[in-house]
Protein backbone atom coordinates (compact mmCIF):
# COMPACT_ATOMS: atom_id res chain seq x y z
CA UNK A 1 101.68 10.32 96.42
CA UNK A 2 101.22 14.14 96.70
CA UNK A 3 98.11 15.92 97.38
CA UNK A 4 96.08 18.56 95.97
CA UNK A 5 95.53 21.24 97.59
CA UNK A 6 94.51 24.79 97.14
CA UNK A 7 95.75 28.23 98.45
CA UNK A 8 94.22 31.30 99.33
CA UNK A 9 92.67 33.69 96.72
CA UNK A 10 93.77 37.27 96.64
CA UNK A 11 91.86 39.48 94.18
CA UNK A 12 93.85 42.98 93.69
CA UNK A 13 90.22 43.83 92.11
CA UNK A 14 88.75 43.18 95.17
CA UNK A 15 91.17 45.17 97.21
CA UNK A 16 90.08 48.23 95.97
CA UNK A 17 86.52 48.31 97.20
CA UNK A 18 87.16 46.07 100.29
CA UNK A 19 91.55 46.71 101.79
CA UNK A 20 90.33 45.87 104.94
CA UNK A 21 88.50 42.70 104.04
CA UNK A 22 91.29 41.28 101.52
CA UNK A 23 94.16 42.75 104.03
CA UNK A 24 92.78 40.08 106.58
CA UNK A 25 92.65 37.70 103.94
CA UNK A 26 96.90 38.55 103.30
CA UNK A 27 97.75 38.65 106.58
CA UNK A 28 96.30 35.18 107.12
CA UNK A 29 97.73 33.49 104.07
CA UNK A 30 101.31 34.59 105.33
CA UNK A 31 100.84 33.85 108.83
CA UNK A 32 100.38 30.52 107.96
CA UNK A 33 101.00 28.42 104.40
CA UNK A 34 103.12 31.63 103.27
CA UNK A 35 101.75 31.01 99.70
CA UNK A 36 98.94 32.69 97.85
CA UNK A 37 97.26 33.11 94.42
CA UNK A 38 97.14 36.89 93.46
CA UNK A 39 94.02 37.13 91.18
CA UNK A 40 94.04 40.53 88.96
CA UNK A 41 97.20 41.39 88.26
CA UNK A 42 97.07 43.16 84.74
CA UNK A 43 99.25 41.04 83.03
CA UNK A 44 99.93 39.79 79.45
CA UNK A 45 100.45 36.75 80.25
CA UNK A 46 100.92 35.26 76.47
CA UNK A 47 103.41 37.85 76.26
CA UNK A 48 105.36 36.95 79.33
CA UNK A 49 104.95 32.75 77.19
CA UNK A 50 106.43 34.72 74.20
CA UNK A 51 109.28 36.47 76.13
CA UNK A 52 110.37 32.59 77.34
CA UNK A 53 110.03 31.28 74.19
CA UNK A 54 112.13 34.00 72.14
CA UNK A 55 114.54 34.67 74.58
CA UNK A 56 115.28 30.34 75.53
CA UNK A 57 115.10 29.78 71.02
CA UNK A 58 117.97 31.79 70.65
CA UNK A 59 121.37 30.60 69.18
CA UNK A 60 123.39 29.72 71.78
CA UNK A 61 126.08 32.40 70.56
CA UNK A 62 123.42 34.81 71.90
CA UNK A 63 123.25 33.75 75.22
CA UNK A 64 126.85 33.66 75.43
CA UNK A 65 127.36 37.23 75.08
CA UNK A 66 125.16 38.08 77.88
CA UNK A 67 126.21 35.31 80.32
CA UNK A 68 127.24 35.80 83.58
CA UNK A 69 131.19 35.96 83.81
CA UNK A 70 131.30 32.70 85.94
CA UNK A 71 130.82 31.02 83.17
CA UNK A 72 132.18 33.48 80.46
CA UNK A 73 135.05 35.02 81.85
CA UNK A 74 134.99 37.52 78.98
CA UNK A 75 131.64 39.02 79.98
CA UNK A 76 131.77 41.88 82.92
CA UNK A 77 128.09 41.22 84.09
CA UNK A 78 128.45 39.32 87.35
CA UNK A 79 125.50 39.39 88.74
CA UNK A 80 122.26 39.80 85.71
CA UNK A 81 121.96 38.35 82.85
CA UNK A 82 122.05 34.56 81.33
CA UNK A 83 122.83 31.72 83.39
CA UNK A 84 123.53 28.30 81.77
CA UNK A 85 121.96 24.69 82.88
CA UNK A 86 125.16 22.80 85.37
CA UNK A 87 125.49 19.47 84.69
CA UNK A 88 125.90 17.18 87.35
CA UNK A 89 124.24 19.86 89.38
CA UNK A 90 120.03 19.02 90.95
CA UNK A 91 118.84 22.04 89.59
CA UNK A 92 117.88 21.63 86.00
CA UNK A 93 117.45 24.94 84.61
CA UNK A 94 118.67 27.94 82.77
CA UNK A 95 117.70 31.64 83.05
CA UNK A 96 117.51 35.30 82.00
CA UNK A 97 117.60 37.93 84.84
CA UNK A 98 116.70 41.82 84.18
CA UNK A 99 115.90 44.48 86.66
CA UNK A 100 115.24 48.07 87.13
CA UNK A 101 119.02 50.09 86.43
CA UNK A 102 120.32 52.03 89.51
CA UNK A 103 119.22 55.35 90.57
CA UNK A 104 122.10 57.39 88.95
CA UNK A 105 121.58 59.69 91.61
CA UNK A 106 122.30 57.63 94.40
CA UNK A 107 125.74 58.29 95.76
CA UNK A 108 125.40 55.42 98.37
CA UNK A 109 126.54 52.95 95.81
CA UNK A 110 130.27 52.42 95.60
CA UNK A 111 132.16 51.51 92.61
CA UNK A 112 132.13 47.60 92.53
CA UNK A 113 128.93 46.65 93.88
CA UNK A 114 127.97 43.90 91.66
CA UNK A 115 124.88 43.50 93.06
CA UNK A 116 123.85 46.97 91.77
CA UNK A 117 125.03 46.17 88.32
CA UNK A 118 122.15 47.04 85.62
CA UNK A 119 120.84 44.43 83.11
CA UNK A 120 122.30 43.68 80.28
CA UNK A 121 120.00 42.43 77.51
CA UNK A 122 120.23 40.04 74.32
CA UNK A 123 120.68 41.53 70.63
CA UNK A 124 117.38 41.21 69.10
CA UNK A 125 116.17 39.91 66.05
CA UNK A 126 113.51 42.17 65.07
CA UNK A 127 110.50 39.57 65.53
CA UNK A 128 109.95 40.43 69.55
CA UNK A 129 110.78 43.61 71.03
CA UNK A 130 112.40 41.18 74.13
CA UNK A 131 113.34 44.00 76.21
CA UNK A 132 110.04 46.54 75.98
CA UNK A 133 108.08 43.30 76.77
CA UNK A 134 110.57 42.66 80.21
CA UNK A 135 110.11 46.15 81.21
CA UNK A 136 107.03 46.37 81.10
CA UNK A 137 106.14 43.21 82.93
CA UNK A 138 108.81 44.20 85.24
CA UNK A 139 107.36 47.57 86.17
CA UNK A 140 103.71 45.50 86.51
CA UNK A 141 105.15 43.24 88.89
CA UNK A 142 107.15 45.83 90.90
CA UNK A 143 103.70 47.86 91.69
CA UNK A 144 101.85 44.75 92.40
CA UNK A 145 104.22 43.80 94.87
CA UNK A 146 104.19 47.15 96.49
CA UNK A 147 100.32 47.14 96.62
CA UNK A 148 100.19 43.15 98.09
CA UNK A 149 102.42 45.12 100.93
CA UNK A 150 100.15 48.04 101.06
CA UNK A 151 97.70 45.44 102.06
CA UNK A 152 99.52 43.28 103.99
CA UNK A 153 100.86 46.98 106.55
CA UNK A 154 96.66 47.42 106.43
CA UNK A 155 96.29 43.86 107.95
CA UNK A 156 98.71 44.38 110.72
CA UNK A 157 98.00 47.57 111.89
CA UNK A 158 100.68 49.77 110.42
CA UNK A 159 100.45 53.05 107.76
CA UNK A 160 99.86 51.58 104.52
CA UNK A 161 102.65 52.54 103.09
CA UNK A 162 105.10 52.07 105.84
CA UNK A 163 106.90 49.15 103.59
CA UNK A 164 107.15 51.91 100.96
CA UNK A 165 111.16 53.25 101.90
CA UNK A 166 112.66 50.03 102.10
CA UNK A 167 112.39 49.47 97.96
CA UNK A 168 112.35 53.53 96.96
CA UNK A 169 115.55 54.06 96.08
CA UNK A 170 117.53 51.39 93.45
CA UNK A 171 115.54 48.19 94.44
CA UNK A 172 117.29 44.91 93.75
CA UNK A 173 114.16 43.21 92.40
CA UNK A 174 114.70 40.80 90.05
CA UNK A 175 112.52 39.41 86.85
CA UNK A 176 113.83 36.20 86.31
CA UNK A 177 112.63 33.93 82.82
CA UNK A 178 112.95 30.14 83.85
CA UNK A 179 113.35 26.91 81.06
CA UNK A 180 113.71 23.31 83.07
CA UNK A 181 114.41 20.71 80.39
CA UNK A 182 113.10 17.38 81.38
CA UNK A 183 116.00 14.62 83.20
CA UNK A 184 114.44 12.41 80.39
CA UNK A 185 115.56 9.48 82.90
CA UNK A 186 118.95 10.87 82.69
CA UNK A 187 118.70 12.45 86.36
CA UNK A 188 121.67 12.24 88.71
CA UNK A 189 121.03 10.95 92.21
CA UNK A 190 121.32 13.98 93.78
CA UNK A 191 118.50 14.92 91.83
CA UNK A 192 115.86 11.66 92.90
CA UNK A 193 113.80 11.90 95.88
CA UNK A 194 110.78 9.92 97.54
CA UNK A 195 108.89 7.79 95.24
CA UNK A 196 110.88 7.77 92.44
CA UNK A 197 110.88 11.63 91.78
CA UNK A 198 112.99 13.76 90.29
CA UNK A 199 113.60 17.61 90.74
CA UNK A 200 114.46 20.20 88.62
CA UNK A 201 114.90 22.47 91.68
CA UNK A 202 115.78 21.12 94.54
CA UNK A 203 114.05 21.62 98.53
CA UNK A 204 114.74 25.44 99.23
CA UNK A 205 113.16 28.73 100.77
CA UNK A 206 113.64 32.16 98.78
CA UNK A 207 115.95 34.60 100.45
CA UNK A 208 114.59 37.95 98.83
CA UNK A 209 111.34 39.61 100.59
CA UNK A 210 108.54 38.61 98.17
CA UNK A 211 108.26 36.64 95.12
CA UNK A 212 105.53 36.68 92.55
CA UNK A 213 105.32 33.82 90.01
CA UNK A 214 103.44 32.67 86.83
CA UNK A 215 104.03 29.29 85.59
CA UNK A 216 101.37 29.18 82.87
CA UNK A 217 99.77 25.55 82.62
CA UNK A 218 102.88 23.96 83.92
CA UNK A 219 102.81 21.50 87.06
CA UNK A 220 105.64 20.49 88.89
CA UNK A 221 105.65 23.44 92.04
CA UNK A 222 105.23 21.99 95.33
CA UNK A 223 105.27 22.86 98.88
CA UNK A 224 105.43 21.85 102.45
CA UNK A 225 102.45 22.14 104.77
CA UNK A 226 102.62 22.73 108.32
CA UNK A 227 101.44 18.45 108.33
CA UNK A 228 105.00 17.93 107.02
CA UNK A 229 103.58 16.59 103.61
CA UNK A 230 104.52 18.17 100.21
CA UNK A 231 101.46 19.24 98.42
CA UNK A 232 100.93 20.09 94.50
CA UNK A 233 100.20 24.04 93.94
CA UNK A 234 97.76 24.14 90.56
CA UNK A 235 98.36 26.41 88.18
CA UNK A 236 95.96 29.25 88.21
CA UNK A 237 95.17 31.03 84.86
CA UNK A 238 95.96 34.13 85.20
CA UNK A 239 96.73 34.21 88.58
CA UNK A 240 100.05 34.85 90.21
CA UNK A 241 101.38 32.61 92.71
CA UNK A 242 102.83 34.59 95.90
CA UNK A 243 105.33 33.48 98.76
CA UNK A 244 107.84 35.43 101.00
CA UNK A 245 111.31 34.96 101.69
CA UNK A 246 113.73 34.69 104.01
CA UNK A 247 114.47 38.26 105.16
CA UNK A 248 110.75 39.41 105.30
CA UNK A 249 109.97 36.04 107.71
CA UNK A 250 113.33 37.65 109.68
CA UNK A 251 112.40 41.07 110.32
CA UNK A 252 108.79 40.57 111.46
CA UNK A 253 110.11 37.95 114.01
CA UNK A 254 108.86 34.48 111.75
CA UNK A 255 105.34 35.70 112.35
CA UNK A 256 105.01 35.11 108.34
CA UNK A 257 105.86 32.00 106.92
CA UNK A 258 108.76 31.23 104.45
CA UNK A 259 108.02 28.09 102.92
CA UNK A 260 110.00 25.44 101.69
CA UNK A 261 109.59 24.48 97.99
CA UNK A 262 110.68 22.83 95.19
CA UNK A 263 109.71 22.32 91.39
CA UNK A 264 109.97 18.20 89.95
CA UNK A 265 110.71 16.93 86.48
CA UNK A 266 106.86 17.17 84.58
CA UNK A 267 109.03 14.84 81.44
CA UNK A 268 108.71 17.85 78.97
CA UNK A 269 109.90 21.28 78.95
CA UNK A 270 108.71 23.63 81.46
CA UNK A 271 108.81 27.67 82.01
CA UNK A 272 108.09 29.74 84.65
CA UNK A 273 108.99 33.56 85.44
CA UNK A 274 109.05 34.42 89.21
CA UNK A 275 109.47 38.19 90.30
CA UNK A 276 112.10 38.81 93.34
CA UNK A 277 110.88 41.58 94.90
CA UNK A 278 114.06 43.03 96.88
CA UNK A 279 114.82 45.84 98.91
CA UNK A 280 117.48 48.76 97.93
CA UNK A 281 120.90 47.72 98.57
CA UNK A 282 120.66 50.07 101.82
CA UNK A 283 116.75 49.17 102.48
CA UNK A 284 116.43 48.30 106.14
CA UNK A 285 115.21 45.10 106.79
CA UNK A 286 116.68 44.79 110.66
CA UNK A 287 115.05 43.04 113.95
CA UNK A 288 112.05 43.79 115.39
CA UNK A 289 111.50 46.32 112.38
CA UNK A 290 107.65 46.13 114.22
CA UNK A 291 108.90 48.07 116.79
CA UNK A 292 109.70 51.16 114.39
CA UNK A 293 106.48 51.41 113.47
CA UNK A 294 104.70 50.57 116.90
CA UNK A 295 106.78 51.44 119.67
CA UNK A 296 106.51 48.30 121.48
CA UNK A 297 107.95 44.98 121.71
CA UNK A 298 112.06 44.56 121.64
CA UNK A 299 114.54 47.39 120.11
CA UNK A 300 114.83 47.95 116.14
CA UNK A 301 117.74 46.54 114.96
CA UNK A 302 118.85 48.50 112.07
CA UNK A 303 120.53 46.54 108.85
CA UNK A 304 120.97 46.39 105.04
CA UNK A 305 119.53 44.80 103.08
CA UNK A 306 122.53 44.23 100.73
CA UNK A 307 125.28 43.36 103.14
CA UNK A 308 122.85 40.60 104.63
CA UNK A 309 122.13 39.28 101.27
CA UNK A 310 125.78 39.17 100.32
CA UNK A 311 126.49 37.46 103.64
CA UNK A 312 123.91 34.86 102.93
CA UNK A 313 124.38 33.96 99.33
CA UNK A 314 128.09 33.64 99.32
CA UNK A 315 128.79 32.34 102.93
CA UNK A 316 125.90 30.62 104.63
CA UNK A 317 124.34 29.10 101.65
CA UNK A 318 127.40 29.16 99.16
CA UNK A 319 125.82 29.06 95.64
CA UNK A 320 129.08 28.30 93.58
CA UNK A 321 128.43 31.02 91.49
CA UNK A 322 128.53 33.83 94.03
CA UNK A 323 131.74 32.06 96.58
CA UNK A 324 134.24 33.13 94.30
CA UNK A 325 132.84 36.99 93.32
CA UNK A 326 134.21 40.08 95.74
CA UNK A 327 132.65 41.41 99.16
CA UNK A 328 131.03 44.22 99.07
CA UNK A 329 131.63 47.30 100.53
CA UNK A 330 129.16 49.24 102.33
């Protein structure tokens, strides 16, 4: 049976009387469980509930014209917009992905590079204004995210803003709007695990650098603890639930934990919407990127951030969706 358990408590309220205090508190939670609540984040949350349930109500017709073009081959958005529930597949879910348009100004980007491609975004109906409502909740994440790191360079001895230039010029982040319909006992084995569970997402770590996520009053997240044992997250209200990827474990040398997760079938409908906070295509997230800011320990290792995540989502994890879409040129 899985356990209970509860994760550390990071006010942003807090933070502004006490960085040092909360910054030890940040450091901590990464350097071990990787996973946090984020308390204070000035959020409307109902309005993030009503952006899931617009967006997921709408004819299917809808969705179609803003589908990625693996699935619609008539659509030219490869990389944002609607992706439909796989059957057969152990992920159980569907999704809307927006993010902040490239900087027209920057050059660097080269006709082509899909994963610079700006959102595309659903006709509306008149009853929601859908895409002021994303924006906005975009633009709330993105500065949360940027002060959680503000914190997190305080707690490790670095200028505060020294994580600043790696997401200044067109960031990658992603706001993502999750629905996971229920198996309803209709699960493939692929999806079943220990003690008769099902999944709706499978066992995985997040690649991107920092992800903040609200799932409202929904159960169903869980993650590993360093005892090997899954353990139930709680939803928080009104709290954000923060973990780290991939490449921000990589460049500080694993010191900070990415943690592996996964989300089971609660037998109803469930939503979520995580925030992938992501470097510019050219951020550097290299080796040792310590040593930049220190001096000491082994020699930087300069890299982008887009090439790496290319590399990783089409060739060492191979999500179908991305094998069969063009390298990118740097």
């Amino acid at each position: 049976m899985t356990e209970n358990f509860e994760l550390p408590i990071i006010d942003l309220k807090e933070a502004k009387t006490d960085p040092n205090g909360v910054a030890k508190k940040v450091v901590n939670g990464l350097e071990n469980l990787g996973f946090l609540y984020i308390d204070n984040v000035p959020l409307d949350y109902d309005k993030m509930y009503t952006c899931c349930k617009w967006f997921f109500n709408q004819p299917q017709d809808v969705k179609d014209d803003i589908m990625r073009r693996h699935w619609a081959p008539d659509n030219k958005n490869l990389y944002r917009g609607y992706f439909p529930i796989v059957e057969g597949e152990p992920s159980r879910k569907e999704g809307f992905e927006c993010c902040r348009d490239p900087d027209p100004d920057d050059k660097r980007i080269k006709p082509g590079n899909w994963l610079c491609e700006p959102s595309v975004w659903p006709n509306e109906d008149g009853t929601f204004p859908f895409k002021q409502a994303m924006q906005e909740c975009y633009d709330i994440m993105f500065d949360a995210s940027l002060e959680i790191l503000r914190l997190t360079a305080i707690g490790i001895g670095i200028k505060e803003n020294a994580f600043d230039e790696i997401f200044e010029q067109s960031p990658l982040s992603t706001l993502r709007l999750m629905h996971y319909p229920s198996w309803n006992g209709k699960a493939p084995d692929c999806a079943k695990i220990e003690d008769g569970k099902v999944v709706t997402t499978p066992d995985h770590t997040d690649s991107n650098f920092l992800t903040l996520l609200y799932t409202f009053d929904f159960h169903g997240l869980e993650v590993i603890t360093a005892d090997g044992k899954w353990k139930a997250v709680q939803p928080r209200p009104k709290s954000l639930i923060m973990n780290i990827g991939v490449v921000f474990s990589r460049m500080m040398g694993g010191r900070f934990k990415a943690t592996h997760h996964r989300v089971l079938d609660i037998g109803r409908d469930r939503y979520s919407v995580p925030f992938f906070h992501e470097p510019g295509f050219y951020g550097d997230i290299g080796l040792n990127w310590m040593n930049k800011h220190t001096g000491g320990g082994p020699e930087h290792q300069p890299e982008f951030y887009g090439p790496w995540l290319l590399n990783r989502i089409k060739y060492v994890m191979k999500y179908f969706e991305y094998r069969v879409l063009p390298d990118i040129e740097a």
